[in-house]
N, C-alpha and C. Protein backbone atom coordinates (compact mmCIF):
# COMPACT_ATOMS: atom_id res chain seq x y z
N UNK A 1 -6.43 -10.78 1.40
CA UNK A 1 -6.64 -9.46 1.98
C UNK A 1 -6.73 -8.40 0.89
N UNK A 2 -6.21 -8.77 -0.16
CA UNK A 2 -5.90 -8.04 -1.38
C UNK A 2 -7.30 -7.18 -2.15
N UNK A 3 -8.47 -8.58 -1.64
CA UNK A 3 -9.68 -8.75 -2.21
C UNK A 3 -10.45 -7.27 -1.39
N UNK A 4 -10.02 -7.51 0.30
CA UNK A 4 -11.09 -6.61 1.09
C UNK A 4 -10.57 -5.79 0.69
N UNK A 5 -9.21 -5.06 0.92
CA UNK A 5 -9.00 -3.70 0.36
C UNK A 5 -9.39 -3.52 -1.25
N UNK A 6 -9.73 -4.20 -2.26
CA UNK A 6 -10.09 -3.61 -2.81
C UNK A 6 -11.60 -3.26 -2.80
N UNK A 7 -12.22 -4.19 -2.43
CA UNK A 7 -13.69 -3.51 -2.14
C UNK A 7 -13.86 -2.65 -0.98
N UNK A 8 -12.61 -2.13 -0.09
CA UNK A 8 -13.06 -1.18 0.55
C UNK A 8 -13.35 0.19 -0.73
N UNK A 9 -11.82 0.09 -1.42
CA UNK A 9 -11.81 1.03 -2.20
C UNK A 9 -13.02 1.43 -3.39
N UNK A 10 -13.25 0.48 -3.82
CA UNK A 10 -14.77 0.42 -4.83
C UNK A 10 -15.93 0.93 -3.93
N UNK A 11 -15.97 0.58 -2.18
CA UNK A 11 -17.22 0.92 -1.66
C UNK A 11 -17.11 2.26 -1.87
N UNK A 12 -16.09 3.30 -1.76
CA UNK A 12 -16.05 4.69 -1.82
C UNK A 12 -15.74 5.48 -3.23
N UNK A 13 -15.82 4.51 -4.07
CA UNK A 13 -15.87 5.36 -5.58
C UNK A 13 -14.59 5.30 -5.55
N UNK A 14 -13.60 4.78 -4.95
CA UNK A 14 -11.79 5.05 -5.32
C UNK A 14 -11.81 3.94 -6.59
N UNK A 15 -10.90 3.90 -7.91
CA UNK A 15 -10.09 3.50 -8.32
C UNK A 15 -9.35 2.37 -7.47
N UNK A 16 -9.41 1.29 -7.81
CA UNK A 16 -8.35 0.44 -7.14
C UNK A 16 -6.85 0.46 -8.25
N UNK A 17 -6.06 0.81 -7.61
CA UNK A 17 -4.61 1.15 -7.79
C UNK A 17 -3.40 0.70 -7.25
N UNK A 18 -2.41 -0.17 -7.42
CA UNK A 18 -1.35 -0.39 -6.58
C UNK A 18 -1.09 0.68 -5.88
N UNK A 19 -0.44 1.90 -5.85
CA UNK A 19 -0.11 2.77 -4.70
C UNK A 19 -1.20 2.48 -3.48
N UNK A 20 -2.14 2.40 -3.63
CA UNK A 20 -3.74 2.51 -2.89
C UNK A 20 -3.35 1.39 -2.25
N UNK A 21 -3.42 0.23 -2.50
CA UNK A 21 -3.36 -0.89 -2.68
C UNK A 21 -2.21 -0.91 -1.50
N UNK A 22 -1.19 -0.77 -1.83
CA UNK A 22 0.22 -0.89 -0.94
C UNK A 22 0.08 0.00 0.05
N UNK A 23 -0.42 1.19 0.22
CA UNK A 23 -0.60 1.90 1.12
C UNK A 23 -1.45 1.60 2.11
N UNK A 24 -2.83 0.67 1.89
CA UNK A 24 -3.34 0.17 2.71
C UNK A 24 -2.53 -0.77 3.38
N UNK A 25 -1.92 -2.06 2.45
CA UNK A 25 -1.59 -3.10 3.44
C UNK A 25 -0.44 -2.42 4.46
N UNK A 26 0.34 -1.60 4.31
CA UNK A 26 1.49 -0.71 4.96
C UNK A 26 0.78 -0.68 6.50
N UNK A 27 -0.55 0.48 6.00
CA UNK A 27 -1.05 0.71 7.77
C UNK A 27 -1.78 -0.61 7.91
N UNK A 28 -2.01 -1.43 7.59
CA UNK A 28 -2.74 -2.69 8.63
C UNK A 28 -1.86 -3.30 8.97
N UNK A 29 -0.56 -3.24 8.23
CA UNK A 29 0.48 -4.28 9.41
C UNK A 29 1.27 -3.23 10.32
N UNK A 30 1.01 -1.63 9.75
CA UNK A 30 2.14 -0.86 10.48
C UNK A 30 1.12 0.03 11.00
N UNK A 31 0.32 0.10 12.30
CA UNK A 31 -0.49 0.89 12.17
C UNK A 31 0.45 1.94 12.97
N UNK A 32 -0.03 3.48 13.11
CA UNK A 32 0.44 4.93 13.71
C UNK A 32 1.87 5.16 13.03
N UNK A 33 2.17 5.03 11.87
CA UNK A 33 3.60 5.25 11.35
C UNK A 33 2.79 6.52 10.46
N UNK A 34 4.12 7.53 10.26
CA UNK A 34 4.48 8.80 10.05
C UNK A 34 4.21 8.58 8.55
N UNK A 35 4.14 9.65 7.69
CA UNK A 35 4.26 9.77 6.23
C UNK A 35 5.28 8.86 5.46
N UNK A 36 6.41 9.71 6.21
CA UNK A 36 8.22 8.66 5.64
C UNK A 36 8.25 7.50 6.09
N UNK A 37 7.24 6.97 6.89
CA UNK A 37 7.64 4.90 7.22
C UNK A 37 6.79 4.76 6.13
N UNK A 38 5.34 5.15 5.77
CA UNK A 38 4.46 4.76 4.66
C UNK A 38 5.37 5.07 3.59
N UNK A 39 5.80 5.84 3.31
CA UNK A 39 6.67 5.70 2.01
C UNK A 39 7.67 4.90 2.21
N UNK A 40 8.06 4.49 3.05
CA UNK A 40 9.64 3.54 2.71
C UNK A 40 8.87 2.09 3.00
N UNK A 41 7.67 2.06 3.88
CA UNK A 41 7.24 0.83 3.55
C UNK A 41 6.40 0.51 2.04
N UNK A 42 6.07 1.58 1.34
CA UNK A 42 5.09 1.13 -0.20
C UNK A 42 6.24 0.93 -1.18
N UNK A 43 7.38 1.58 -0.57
CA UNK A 43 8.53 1.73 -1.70
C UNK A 43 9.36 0.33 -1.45
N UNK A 44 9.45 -0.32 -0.40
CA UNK A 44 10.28 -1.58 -0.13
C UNK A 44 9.99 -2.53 -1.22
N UNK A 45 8.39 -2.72 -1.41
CA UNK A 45 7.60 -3.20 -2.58
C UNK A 45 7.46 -3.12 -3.99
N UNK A 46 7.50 -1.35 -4.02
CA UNK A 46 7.49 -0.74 -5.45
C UNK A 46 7.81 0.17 -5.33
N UNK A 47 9.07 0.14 -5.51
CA UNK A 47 10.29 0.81 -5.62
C UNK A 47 10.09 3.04 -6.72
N UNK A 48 9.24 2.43 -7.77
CA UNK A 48 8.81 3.27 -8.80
C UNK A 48 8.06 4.44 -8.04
N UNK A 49 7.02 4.02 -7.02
CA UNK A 49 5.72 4.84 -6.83
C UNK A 49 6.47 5.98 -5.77
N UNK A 50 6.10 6.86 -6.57
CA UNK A 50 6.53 8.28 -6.01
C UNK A 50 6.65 8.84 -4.66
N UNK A 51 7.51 9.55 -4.01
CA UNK A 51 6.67 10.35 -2.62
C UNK A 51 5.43 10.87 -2.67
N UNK A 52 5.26 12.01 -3.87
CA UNK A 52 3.69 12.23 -4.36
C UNK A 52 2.72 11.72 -4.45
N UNK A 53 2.84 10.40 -4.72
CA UNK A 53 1.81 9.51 -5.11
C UNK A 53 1.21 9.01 -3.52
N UNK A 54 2.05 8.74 -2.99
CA UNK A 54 2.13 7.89 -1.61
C UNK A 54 0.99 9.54 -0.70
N UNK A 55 1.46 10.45 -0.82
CA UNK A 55 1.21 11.35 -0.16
C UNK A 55 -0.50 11.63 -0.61
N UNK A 56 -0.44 11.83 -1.64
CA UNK A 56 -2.12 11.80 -2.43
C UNK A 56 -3.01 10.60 -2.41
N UNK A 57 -1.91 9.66 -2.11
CA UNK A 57 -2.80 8.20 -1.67
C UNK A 57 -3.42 8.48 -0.20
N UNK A 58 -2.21 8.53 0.75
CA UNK A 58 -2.81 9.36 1.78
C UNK A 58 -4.01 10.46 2.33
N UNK A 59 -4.07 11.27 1.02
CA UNK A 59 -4.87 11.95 1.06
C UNK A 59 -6.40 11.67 0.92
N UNK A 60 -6.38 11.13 -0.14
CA UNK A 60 -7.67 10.24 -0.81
C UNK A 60 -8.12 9.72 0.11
N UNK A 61 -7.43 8.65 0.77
CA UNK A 61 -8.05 7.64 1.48
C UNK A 61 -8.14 8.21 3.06
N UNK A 62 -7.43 9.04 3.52
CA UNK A 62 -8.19 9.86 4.83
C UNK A 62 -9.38 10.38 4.26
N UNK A 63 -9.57 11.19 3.54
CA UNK A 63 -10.87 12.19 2.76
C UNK A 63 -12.36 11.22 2.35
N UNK A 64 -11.82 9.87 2.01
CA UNK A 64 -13.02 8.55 2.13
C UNK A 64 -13.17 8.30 3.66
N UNK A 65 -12.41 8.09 4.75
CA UNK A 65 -12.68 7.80 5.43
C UNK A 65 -11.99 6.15 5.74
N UNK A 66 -11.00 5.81 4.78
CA UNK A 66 -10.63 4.62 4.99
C UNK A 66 -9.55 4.41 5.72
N UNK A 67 -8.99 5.58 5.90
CA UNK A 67 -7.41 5.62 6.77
C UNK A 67 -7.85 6.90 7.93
N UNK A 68 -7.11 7.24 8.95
CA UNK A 68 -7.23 8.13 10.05
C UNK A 68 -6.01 8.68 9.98
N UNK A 69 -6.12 9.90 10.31
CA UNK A 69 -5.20 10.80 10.45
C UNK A 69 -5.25 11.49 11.97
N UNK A 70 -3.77 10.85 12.63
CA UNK A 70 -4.02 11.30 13.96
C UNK A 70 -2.76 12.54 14.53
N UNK A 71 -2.60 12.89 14.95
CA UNK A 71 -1.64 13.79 15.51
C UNK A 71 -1.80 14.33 16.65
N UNK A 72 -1.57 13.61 17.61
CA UNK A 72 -1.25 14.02 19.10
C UNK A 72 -0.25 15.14 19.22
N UNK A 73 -0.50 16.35 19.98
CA UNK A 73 0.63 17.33 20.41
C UNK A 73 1.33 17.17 20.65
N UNK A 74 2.33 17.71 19.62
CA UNK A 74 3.92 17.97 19.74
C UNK A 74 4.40 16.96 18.97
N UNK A 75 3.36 16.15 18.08
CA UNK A 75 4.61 14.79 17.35
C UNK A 75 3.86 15.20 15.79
N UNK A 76 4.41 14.32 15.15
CA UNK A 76 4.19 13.97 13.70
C UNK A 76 3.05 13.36 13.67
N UNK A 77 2.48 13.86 12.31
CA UNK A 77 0.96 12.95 12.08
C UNK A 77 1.45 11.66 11.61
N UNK A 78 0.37 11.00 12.21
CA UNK A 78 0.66 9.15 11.81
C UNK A 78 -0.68 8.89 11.08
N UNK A 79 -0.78 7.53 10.96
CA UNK A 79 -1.73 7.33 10.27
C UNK A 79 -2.80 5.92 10.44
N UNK A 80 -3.35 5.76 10.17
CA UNK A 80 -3.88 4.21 10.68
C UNK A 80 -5.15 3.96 9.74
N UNK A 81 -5.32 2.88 9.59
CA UNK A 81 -6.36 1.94 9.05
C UNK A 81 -8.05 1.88 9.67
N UNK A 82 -7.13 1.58 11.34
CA UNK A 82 -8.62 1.56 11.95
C UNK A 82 -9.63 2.86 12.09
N UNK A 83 -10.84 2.55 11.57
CA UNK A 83 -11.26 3.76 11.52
C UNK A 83 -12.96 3.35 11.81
N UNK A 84 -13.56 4.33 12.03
CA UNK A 84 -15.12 4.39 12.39
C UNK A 84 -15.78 3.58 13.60
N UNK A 85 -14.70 3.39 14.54
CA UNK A 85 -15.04 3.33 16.07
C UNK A 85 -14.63 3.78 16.50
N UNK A 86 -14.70 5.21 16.87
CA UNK A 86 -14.26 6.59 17.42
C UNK A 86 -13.47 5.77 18.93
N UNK A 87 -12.29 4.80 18.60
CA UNK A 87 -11.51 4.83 19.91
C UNK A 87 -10.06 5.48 20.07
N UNK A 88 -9.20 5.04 20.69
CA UNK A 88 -8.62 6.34 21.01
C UNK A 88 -7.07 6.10 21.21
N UNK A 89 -6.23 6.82 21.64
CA UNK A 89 -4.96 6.42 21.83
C UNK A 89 -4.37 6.56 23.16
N UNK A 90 -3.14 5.99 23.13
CA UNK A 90 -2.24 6.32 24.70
C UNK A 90 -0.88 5.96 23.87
N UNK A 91 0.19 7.57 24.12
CA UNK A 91 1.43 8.10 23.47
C UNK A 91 2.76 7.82 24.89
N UNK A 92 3.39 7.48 24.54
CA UNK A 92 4.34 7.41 25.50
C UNK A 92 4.76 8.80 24.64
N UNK A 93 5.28 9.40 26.57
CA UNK A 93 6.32 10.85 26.34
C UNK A 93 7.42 10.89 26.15
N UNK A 94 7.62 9.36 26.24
CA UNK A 94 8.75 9.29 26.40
C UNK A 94 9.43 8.66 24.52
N UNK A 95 9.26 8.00 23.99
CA UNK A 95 9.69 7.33 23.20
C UNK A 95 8.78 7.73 21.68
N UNK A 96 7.49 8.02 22.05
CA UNK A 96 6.60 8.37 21.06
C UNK A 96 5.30 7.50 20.88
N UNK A 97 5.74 6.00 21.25
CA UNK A 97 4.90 4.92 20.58
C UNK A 97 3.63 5.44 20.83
N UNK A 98 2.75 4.98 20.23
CA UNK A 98 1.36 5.32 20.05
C UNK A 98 0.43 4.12 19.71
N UNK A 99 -0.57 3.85 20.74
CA UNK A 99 -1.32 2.10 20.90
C UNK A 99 -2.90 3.00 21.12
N UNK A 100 -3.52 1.75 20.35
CA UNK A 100 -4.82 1.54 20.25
C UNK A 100 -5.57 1.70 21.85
N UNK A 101 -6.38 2.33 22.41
CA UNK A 101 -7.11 2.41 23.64
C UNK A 101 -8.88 2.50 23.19
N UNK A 102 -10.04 1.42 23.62
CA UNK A 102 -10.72 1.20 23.14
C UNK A 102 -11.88 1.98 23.86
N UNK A 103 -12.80 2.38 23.19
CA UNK A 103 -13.50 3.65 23.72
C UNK A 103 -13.87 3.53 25.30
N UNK A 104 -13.95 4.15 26.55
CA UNK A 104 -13.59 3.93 27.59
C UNK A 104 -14.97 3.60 28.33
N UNK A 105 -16.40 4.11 27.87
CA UNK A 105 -17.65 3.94 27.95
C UNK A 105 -18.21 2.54 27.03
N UNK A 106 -17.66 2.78 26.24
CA UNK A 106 -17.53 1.43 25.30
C UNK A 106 -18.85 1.64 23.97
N UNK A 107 -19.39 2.66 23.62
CA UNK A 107 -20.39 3.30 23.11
C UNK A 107 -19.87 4.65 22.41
N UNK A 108 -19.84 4.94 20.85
CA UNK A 108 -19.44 6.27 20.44
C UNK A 108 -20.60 7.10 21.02
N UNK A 109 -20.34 8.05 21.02
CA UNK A 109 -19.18 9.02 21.29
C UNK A 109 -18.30 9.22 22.36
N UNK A 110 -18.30 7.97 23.26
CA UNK A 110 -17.70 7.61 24.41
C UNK A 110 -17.72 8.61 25.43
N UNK A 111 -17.91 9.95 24.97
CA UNK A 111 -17.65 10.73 25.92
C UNK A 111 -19.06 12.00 26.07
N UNK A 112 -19.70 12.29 26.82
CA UNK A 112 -20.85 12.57 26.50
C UNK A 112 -20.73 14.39 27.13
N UNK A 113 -20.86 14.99 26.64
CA UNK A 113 -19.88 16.75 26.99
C UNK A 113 -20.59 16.90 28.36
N UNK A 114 -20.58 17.85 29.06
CA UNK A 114 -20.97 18.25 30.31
C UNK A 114 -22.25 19.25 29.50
N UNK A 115 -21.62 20.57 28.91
CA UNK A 115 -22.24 21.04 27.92
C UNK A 115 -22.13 21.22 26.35
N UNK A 116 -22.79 20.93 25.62
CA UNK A 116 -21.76 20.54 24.26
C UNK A 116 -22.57 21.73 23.42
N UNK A 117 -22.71 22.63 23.81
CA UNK A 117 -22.97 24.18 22.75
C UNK A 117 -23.81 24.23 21.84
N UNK A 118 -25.00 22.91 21.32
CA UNK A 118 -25.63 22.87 20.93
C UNK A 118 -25.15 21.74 19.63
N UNK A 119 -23.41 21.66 20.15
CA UNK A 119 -23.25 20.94 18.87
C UNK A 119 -23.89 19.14 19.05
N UNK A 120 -24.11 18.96 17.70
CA UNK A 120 -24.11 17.62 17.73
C UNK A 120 -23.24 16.77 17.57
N UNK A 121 -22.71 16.04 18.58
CA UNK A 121 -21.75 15.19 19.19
C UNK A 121 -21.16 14.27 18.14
N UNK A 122 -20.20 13.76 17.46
CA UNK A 122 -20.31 12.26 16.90
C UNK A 122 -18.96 11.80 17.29
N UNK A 123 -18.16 12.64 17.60
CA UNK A 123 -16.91 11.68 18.01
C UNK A 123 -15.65 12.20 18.96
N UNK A 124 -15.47 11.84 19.94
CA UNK A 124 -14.95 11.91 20.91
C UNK A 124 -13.66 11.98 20.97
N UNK A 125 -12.30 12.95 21.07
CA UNK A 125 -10.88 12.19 20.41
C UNK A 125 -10.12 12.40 22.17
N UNK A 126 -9.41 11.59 22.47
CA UNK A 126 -9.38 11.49 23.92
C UNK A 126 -7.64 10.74 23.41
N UNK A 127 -6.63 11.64 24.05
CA UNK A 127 -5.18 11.12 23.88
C UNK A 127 -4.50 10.81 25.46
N UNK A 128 -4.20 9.26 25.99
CA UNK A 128 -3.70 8.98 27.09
C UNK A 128 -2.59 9.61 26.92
N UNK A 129 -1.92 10.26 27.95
CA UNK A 129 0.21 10.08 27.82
C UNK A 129 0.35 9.54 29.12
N UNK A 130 1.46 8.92 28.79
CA UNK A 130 1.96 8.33 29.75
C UNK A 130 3.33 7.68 29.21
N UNK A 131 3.80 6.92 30.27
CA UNK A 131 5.23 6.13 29.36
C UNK A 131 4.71 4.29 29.57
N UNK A 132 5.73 4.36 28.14
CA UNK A 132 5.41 2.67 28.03
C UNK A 132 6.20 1.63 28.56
N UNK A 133 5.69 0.75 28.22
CA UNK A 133 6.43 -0.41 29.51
C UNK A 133 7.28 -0.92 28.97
N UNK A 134 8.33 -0.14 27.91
CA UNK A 134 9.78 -0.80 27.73
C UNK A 134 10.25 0.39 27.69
N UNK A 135 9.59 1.58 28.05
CA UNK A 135 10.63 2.76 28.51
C UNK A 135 10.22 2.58 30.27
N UNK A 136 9.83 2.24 30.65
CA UNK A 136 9.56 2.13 32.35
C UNK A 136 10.22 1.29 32.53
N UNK A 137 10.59 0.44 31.91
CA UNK A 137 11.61 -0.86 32.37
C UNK A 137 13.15 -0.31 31.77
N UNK A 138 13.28 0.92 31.26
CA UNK A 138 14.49 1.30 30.75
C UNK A 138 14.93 0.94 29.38
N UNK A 139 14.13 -0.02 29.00
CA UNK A 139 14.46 -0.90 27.27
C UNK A 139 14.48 -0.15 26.42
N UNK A 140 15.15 0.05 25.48
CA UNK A 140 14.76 0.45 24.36
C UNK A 140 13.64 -0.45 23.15
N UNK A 141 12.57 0.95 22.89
CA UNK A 141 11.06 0.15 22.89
C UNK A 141 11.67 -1.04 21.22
N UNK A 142 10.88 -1.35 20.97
CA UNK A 142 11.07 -2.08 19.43
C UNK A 142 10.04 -1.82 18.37
């Protein structure tokens, strides 16, 4: 896996870099985690690499387009891997969790405006809430 992330990073002119490097594999096994899980997950690994670093890694790689930056109202921005199939999320109100929901037309821009102001359309951001099914069952989620 080591290999694709680095040719994601070469496809966009990035430097391939351990911080980079660790920060990717972080969101593909942890996807919608906050700034501070990406840092305590790149740091579990490599202990050395900065909050700064982690944060400008962040940066970089939203600004390529290789990571997403999401923030549903009223919570913390998270972050994710999957990117360039404009699909979408569903937040429990209750607990926070935040899951993948796949574009609902099944075609970007999934959502086609009633009137869209002349703009040209490319991506649709559409947030379910609702509660999840280990806070509906009372569980505490995992």
């Amino acid at each position: 896996m080591t290999a694709d992330f680095e040719a994601q990073l070469r496809a966009v002119s990035l430097r391939v870099t351990r911080p980079r490097l660790a920060v990717l594999a972080a969101l593909r096994d942890h996807p919608h985690v906050d700034t501070d899980t990406v840092i305590a997950l790149v740091r579990s690994d490599h202990p050395t690499v900065s909050h700064q670093a982690v944060y400008d890694v962040l940066r970089a790689l939203t600004d390529a387009g290789l990571v997403r930056r999401i923030q549903p109202a009223g919570a913390t921005a998270r972050y994710e891997s999957r990117t360039g199939d404009n699909h979408h999320h569903v937040v429990c109100r209750s607990c926070g969790a935040i899951a993948d929901v796949d574009c609902a037309a099944g075609h970007a821009p999934c959502l086609v405006a009633s009137d869209d102001q002349g703009f040209v359309v490319d991506e649709a951001e559409v947030v379910y809430w609702g509660t999840c099914p280990d806070c509906a069952a009372g569980r505490t989620p995992t």
